[in-house]
Protein backbone atom coordinates (compact mmCIF):
# COMPACT_ATOMS: atom_id res chain seq x y z
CA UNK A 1 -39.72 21.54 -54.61
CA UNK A 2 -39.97 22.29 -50.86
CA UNK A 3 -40.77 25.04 -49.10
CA UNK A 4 -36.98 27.03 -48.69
CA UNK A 5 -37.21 26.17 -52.54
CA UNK A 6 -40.32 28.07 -53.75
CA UNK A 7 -39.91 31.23 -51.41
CA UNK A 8 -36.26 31.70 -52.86
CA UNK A 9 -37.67 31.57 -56.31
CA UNK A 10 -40.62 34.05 -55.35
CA UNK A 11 -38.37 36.50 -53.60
CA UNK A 12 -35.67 36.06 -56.60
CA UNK A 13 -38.78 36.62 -59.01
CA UNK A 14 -39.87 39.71 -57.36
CA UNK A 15 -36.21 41.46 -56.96
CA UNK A 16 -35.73 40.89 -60.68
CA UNK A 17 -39.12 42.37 -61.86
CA UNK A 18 -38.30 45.36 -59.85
CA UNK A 19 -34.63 45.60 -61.44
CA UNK A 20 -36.50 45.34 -64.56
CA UNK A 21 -38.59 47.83 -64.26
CA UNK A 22 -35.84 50.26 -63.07
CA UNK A 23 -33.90 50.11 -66.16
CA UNK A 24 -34.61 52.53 -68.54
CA UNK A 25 -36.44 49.96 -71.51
CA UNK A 26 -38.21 47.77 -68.95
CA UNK A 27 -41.03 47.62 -71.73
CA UNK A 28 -41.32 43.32 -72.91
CA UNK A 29 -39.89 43.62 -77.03
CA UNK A 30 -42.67 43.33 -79.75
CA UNK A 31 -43.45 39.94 -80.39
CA UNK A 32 -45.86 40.28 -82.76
CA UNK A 33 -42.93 40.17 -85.33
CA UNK A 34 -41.64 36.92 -83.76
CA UNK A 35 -42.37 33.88 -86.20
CA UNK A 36 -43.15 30.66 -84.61
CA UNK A 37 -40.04 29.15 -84.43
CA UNK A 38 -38.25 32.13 -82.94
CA UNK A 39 -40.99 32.22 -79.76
CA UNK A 40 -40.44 28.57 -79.33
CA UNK A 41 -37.33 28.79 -78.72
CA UNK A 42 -37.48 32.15 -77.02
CA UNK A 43 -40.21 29.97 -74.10
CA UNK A 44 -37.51 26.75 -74.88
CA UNK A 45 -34.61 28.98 -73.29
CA UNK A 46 -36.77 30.59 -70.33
CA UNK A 47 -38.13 27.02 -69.16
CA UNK A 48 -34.12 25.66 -69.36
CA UNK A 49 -33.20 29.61 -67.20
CA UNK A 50 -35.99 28.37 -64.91
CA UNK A 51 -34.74 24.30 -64.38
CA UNK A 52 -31.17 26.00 -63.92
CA UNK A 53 -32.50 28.44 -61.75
CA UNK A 54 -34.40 25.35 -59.80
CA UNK A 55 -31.31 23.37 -59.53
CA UNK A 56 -28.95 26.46 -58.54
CA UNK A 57 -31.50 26.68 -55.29
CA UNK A 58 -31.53 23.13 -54.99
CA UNK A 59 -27.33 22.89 -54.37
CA UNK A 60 -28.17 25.74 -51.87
CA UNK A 61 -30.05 24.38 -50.05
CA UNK A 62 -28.40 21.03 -49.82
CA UNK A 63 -25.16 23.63 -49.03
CA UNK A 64 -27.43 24.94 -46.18
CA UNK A 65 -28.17 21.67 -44.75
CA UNK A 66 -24.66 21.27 -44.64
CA UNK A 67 -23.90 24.07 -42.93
CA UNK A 68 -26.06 23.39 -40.56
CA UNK A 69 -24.56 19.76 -39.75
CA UNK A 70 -21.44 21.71 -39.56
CA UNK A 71 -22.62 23.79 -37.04
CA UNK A 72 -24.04 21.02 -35.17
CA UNK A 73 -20.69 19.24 -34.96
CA UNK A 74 -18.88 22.21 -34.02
CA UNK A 75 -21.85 22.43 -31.26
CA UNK A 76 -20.72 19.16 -29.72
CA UNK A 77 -16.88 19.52 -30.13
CA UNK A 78 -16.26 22.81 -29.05
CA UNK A 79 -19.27 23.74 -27.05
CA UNK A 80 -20.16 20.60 -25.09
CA UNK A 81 -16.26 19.61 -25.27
CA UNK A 82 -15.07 18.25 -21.61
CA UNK A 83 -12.70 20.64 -21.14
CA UNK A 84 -12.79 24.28 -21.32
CA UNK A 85 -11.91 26.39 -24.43
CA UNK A 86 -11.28 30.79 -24.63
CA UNK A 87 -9.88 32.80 -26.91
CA UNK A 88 -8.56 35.82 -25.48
CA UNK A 89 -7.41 38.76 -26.78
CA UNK A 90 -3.83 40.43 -26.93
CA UNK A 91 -5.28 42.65 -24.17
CA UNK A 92 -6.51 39.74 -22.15
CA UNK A 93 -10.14 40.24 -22.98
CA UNK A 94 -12.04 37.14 -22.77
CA UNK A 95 -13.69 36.67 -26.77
CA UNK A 96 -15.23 33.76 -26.86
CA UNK A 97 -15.91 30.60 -24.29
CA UNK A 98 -17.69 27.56 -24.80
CA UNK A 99 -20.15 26.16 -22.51
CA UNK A 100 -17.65 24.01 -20.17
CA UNK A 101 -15.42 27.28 -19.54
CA UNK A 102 -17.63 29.02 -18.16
CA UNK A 103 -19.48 26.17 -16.26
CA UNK A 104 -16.25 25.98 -14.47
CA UNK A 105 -16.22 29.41 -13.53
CA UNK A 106 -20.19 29.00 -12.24
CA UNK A 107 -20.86 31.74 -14.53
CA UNK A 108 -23.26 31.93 -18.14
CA UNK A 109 -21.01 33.10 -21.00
CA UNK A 110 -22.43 36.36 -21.97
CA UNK A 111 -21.33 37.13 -18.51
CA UNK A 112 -17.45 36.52 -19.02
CA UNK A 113 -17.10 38.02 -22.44
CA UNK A 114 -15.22 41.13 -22.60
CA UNK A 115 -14.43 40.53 -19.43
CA UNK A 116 -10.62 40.84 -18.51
CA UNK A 117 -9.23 37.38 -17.94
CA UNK A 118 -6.93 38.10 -14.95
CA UNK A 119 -10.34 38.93 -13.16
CA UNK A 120 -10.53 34.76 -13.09
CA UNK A 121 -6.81 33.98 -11.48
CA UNK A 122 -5.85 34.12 -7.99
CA UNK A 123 -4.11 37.12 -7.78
CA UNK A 124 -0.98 34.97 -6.83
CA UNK A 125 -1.20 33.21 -9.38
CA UNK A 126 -1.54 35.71 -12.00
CA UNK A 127 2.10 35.98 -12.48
CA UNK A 128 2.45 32.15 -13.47
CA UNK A 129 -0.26 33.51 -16.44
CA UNK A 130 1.80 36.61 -17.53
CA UNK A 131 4.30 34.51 -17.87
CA UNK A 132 3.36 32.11 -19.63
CA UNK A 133 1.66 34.30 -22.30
CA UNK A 134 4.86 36.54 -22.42
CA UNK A 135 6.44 33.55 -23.73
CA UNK A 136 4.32 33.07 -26.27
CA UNK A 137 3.67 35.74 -27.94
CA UNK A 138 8.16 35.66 -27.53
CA UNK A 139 8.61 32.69 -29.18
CA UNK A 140 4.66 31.92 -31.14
CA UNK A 141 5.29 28.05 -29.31
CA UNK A 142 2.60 26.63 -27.16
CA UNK A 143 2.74 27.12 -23.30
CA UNK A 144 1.50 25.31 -20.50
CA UNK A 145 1.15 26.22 -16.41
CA UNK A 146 -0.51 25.25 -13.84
CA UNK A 147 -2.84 27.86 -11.68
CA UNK A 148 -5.61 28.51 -9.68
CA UNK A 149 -8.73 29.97 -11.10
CA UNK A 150 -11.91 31.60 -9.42
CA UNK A 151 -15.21 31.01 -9.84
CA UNK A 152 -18.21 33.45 -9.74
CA UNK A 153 -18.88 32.96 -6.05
CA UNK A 154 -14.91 33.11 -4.98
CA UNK A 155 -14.02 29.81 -4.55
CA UNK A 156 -10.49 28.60 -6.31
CA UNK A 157 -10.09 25.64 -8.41
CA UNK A 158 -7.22 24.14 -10.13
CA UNK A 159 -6.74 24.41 -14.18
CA UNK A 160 -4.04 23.23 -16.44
CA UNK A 161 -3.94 25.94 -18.76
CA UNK A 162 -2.37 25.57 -22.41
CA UNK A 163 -2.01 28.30 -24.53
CA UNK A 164 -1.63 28.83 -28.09
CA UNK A 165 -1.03 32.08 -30.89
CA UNK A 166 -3.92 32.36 -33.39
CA UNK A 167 -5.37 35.19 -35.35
CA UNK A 168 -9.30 36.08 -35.77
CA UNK A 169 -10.45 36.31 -39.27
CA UNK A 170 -9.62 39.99 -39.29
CA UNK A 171 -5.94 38.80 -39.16
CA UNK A 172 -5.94 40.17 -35.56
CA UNK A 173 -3.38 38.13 -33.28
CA UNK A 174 -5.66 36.16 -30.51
CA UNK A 175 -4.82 33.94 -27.65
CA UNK A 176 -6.92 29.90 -27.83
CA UNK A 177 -6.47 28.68 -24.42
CA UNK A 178 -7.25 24.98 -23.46
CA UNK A 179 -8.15 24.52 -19.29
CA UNK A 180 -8.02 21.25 -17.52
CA UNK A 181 -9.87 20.92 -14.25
CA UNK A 182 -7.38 19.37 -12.00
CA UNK A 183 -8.02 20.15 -8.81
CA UNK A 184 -9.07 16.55 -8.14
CA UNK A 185 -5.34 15.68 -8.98
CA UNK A 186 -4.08 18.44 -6.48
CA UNK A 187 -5.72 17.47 -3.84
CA UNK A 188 -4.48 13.95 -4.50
CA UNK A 189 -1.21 15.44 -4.30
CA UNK A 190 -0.96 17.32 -1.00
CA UNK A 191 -2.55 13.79 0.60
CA UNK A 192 0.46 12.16 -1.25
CA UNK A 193 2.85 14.64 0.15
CA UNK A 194 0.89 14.68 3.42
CA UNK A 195 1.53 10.97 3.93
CA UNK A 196 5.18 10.93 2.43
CA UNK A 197 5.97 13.37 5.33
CA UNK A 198 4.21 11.58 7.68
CA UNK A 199 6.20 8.00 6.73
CA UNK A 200 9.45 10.06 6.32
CA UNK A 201 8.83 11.40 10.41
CA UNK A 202 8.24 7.64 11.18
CA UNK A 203 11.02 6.29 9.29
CA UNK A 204 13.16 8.34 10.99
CA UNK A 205 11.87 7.47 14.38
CA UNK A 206 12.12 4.00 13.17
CA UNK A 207 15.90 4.25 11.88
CA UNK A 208 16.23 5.96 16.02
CA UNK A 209 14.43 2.86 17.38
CA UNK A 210 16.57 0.56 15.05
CA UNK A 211 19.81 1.90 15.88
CA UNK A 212 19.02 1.84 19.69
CA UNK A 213 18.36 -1.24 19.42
CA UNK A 214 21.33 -1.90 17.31
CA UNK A 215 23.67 -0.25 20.12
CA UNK A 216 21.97 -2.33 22.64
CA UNK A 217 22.55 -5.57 21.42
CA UNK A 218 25.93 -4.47 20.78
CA UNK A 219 26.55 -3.47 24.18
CA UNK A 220 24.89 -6.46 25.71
CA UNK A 221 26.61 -8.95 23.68
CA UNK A 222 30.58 -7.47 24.55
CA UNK A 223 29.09 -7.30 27.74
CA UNK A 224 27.87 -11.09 27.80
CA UNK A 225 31.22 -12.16 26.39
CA UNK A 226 33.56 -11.66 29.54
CA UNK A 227 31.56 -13.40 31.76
CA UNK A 228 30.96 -16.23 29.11
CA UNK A 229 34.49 -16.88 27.95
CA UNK A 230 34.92 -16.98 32.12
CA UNK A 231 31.97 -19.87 32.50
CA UNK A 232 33.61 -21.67 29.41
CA UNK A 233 37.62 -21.16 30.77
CA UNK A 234 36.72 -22.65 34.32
CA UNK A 235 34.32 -25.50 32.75
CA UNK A 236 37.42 -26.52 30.60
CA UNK A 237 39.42 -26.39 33.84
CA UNK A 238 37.16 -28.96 35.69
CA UNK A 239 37.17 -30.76 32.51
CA UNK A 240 40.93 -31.23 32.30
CA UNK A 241 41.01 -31.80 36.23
CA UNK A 242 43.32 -33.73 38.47
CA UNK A 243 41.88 -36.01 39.45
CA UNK A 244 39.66 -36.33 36.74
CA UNK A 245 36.05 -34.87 37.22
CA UNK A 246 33.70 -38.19 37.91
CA UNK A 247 31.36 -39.59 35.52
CA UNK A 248 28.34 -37.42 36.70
CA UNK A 249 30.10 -34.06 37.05
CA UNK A 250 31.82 -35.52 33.36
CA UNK A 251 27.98 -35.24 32.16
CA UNK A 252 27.34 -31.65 33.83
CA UNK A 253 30.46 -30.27 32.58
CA UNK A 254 29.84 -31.45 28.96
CA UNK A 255 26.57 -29.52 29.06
CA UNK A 256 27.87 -26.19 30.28
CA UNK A 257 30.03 -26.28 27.66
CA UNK A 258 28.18 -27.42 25.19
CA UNK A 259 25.65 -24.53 25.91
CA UNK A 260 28.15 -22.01 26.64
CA UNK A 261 29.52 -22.56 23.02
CA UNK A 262 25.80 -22.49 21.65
CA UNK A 263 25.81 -19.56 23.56
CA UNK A 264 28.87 -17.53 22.51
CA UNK A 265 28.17 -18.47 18.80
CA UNK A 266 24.86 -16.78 19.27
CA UNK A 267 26.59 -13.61 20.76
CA UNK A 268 29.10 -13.45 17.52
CA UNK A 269 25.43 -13.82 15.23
CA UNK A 270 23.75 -10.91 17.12
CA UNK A 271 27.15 -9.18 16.68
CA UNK A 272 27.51 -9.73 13.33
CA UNK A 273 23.45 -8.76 12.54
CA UNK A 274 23.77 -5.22 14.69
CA UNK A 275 27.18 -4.38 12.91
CA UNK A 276 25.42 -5.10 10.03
CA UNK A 277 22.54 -3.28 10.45
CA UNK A 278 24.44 -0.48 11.88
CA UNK A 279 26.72 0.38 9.10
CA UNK A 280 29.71 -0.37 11.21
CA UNK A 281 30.58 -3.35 9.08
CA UNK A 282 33.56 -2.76 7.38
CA UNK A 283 34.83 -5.38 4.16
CA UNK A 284 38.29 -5.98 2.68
CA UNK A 285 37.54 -6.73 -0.80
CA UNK A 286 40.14 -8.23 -2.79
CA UNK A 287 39.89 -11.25 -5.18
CA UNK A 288 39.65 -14.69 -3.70
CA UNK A 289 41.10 -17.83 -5.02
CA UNK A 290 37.63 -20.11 -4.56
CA UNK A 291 39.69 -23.55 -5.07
CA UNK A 292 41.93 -22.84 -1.59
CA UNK A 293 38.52 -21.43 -0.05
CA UNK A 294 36.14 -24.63 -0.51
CA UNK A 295 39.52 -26.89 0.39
CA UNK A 296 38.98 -25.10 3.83
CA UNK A 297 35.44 -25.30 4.04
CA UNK A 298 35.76 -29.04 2.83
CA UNK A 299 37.86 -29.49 5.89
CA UNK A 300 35.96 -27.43 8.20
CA UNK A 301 32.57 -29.21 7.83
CA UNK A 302 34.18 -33.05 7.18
CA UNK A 303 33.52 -33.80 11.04
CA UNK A 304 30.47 -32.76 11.21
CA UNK A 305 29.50 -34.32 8.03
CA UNK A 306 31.01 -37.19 9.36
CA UNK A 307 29.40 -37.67 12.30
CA UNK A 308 25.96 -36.85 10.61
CA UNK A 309 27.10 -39.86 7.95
CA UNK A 310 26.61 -37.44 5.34
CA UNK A 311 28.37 -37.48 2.28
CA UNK A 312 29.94 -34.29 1.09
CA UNK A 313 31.17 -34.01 -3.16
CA UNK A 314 32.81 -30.73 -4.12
CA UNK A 315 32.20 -31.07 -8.07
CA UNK A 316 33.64 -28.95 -9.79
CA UNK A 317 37.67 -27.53 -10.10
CA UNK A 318 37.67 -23.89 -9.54
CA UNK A 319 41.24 -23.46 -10.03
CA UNK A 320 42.27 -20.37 -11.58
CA UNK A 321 38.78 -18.84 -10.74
CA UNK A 322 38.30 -16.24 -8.25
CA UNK A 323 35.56 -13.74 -6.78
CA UNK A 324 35.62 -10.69 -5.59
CA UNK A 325 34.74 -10.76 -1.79
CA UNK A 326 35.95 -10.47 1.64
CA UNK A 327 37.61 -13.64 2.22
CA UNK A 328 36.83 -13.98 5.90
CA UNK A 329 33.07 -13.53 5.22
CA UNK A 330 32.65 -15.22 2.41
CA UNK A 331 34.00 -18.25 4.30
CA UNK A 332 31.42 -17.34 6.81
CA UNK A 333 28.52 -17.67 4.07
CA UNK A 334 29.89 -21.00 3.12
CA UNK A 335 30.48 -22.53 6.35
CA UNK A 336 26.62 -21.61 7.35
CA UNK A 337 25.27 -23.35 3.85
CA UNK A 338 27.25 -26.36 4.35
CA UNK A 339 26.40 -27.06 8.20
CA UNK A 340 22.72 -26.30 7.09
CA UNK A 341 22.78 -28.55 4.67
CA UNK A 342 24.29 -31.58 6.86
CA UNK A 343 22.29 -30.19 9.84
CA UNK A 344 19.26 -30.68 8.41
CA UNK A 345 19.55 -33.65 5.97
CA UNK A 346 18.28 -37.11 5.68
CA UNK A 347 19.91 -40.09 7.69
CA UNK A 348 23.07 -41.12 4.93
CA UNK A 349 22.37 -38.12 3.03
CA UNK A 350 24.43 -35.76 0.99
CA UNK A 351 25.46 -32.62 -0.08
CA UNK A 352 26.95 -31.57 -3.32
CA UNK A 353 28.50 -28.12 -4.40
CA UNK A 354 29.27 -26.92 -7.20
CA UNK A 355 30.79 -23.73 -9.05
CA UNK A 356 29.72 -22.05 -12.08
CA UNK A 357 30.82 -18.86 -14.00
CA UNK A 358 27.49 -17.09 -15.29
CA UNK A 359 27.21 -14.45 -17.97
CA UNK A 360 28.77 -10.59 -17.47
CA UNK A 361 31.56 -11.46 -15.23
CA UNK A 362 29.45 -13.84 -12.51
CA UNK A 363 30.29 -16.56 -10.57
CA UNK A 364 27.64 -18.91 -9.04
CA UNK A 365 28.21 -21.46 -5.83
CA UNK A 366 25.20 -23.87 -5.17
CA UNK A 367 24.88 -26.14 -2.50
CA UNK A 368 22.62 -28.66 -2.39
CA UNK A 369 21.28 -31.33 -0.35
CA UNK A 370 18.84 -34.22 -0.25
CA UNK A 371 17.24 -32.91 3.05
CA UNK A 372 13.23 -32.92 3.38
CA UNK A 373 12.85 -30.03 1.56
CA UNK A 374 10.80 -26.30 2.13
CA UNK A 375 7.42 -25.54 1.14
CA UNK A 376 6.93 -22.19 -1.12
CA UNK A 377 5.53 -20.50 2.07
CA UNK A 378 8.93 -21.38 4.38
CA UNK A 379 10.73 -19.80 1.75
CA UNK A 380 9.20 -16.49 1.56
CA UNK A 381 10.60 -16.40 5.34
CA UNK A 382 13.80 -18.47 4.18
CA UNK A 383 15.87 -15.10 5.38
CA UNK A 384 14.02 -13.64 8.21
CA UNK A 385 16.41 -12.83 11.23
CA UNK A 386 15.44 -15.84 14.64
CA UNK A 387 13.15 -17.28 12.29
CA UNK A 388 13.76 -21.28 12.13
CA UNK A 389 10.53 -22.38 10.06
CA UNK A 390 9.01 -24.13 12.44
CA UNK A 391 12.30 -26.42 13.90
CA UNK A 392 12.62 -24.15 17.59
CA UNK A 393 11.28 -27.99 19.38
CA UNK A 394 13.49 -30.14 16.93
CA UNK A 395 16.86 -32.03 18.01
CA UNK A 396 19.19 -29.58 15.98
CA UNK A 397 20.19 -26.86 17.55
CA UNK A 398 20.21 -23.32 15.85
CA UNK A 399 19.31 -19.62 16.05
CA UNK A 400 17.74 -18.38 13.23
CA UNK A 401 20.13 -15.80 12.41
CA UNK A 402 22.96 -17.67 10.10
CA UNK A 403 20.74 -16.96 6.65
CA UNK A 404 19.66 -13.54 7.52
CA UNK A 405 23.39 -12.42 8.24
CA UNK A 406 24.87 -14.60 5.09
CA UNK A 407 21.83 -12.94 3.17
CA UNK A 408 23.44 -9.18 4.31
CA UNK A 409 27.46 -10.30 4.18
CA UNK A 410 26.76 -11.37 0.33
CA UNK A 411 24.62 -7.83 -0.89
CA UNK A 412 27.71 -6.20 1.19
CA UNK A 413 29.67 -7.81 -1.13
CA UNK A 414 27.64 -6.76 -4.71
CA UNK A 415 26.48 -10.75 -4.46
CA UNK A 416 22.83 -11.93 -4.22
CA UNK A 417 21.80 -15.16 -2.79
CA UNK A 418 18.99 -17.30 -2.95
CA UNK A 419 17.32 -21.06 -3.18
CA UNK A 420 14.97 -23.18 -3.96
CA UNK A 421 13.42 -26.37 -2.85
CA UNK A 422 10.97 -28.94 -3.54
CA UNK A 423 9.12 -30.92 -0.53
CA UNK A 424 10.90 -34.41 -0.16
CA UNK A 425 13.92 -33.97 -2.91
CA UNK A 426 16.15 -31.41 -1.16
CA UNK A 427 16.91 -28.04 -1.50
CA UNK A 428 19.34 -26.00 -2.67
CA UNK A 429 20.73 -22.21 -1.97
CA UNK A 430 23.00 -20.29 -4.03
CA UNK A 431 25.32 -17.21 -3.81
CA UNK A 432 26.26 -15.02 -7.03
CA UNK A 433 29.82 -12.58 -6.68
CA UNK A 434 31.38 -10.60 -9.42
CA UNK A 435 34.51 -12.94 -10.86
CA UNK A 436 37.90 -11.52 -9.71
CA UNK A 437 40.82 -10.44 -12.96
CA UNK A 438 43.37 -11.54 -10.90
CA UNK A 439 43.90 -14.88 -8.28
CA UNK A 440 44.84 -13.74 -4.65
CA UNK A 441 48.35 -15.63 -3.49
CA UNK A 442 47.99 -18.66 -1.37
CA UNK A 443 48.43 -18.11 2.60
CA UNK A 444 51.39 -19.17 3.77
């Protein structure tokens, strides 16, 4: 029996001789009259009282080792929890606070009970806590705010605060309030707002920037075009001559108009990109009949193709199909794909298209050639506006800005384009619209 064991039994002992000899016949009966069999079972029912008495102790004491495991659990939950608990009364008297409450309020916890709680809150903040627990003890639900707290030497500290409605276990109505340190997270928050203010000033003195620039090219370009179309009107004069220009000033002539057309085709790019870019792009959307719109395109680029001894096959028959575009532009998209692709194909080469509808009302153009084919890492910049991938000393001539302005006319147009390639095969680009109900009527 250990220790806890034989003092309970000793003290028990003691407190019933002394009941015993309070009572009025605390005298032991006359045993003398007893026979044998009666005082054997007279000690037989005293040693079974004792071994009853011994195991009675023995749950006790197992029931206080329990309790104390209890208590050593509720130790490390509540006490040494990471956050901080109170429980507060209905006259905002701090009750009760385990050790990470008041270690973030610097303070020892005998020194914060009792203590009104609103002694802890920033006194403008102290109306975010009434009302919170107004609301509770409304509606009994569980609030939650956000305010700053103050520790015993005055400095302020973000808490998430929840609150709950309890009662002590005199039935009294009590407050348990949960607190979050987050002042960590707060002060991650006014950097983020710091620095979304800050990129917000210098996107707007980007967008400034941008659209100067945007109004400046536009300007430059009208202005470019008078004098251009001037160069180009007296070259075809000297051209057309009589008598005829000779074979030398044939060769000179040939070049300034051969540049000046390079030239003026760059000016409607630039045009295209600033309108564009401006906003001052304006689209007639209707549906387009894509059968009548390749035929063109087919016609457009034969020369060309032609010349290049490329070899052009539309298949596919897209009558009855239509998309829903700007006619003009989308003709503009396709044009650009198709002189790419004979531009910069193989010697005898060629260059299929084909049309597609796609699931939820899509319809899909590819075009695709047998050229030499992009790496992964010219297609990232595939798009980028006077960006020609590394061709600015080849034969072909170019600007760099037919992709990036097909790439903007088709997401004008709800469209998305894109392509992809493989290094000595070919490549291939493709534009997605929304399919048309109806099928525009032929020009006439």
């Amino acid at each position: 029996m250990s220790t806890f064991g034989k003092w309970s039994l000793e003290t028990l002992r003691v407190r019933a001789e002394a009941q015993v000899k309070a009572a009025p016949n605390h005298g032991l009966a006359d045993t003398h009259d007893l026979s044998t069999e009666n005082l054997r079972a007279l000690v037989h029912e005293l040693q079974v009282h004792q071994i009853e008495l011994e195991m009675q102790n023995d749950n006790l004491l197992q029931t206080q080792h329990m309790l104390d495991a209890t208590r050593s659990r509720y130790f490390d939950l509540y006490d040494l929890a990471p956050i901080g608990y109170c429980t507060v009364s209905e006259q905002g008297l701090i009750l009760e606070t385990n050790f990470t409450a008041a270690a973030m309020m610097g303070a020892a916890r005998s020194d914060l009970v009792n203590k009104p709680l609103s002694r802890f809150i920033v006194k403008t903040d102290q109306d975010t806590y009434y009302r919170c627990r107004k609301t509770l003890f409304e509606d009994g639900s569980p609030q939650e705010c956000e305010l700053r707290m103050l520790k015993r030497t005055g400095a302020a500290f973000w808490v998430q605060v929840r609150v709950s409605a309890a009662q002590d276990p005199q039935g009294t109505p009590v407050q348990r309030m949960v607190m979050t340190d987050i002042s960590q997270r707060k002060h991650l928050d006014e950097l983020l707002l710091a620095n979304n203010q800050e990129l917000e000033v210098a996107r707007a003195v980007a967008d400034r920037a941008n659209q100067a620039k945007s109004d400046f090219l536009s300007n430059m370009t009208h202005e470019l075009r008078s004098p251009l179309n001037a160069i180009l009107g007296f070259a075809q004069l000297i051209d057309m001559g009589v008598p005829p220009p000779t074979a030398a000033q044939k060769t000179n002539v040939d070049q300034i108009l051969r540049a000046g057309w390079y030239l003026l085709d760059l000016i409607g790019e630039v045009l295209d990109l600033t309108s564009i870019e401006s906003g001052k792009l304006t689209l007639a959307m209707k549906p387009v009949a894509l059968a009548e719109l390749l035929s063109d395109c087919r016609t457009l680029m034969e020369a060309q193709a032609t010349k290049k001894n490329i070899h052009m096959e539309f298949c596919m028959d897209p009558h009855g199909l239509a998309a829903h575009a700007d006619r003009t532009r989308l003709k503009q998209v396709l044009v650009n794909l198709l002189s790419n692709a004979i531009k910069y194909n193989r010697p005898s080469g060629t260059v299929k298209v084909t049309c597609s509808q796609h699931p939820g009302q899509r319809l899909r153009i590819r075009v695709q050639d047998s050229g030499e084919g992009l790496s992964d890492e010219k297609l990232v910049q595939l798009f980028q506006p006077f960006n020609r991938l590394g061709r600015e000393s080849s034969a072909e001539e170019g600007t760099g800005i037919g992709l990036a302005v097909s790439k903007r006319l088709v997401e004008l147009m709800g469209g998305a384009i894109g392509a992809r390639s493989t290094v000595g095969i070919g490549s291939e680009f493709w534009l997605e619209l929304a399919q048309a109900d109806c099928i525009e009527q032929p020009l006439v």
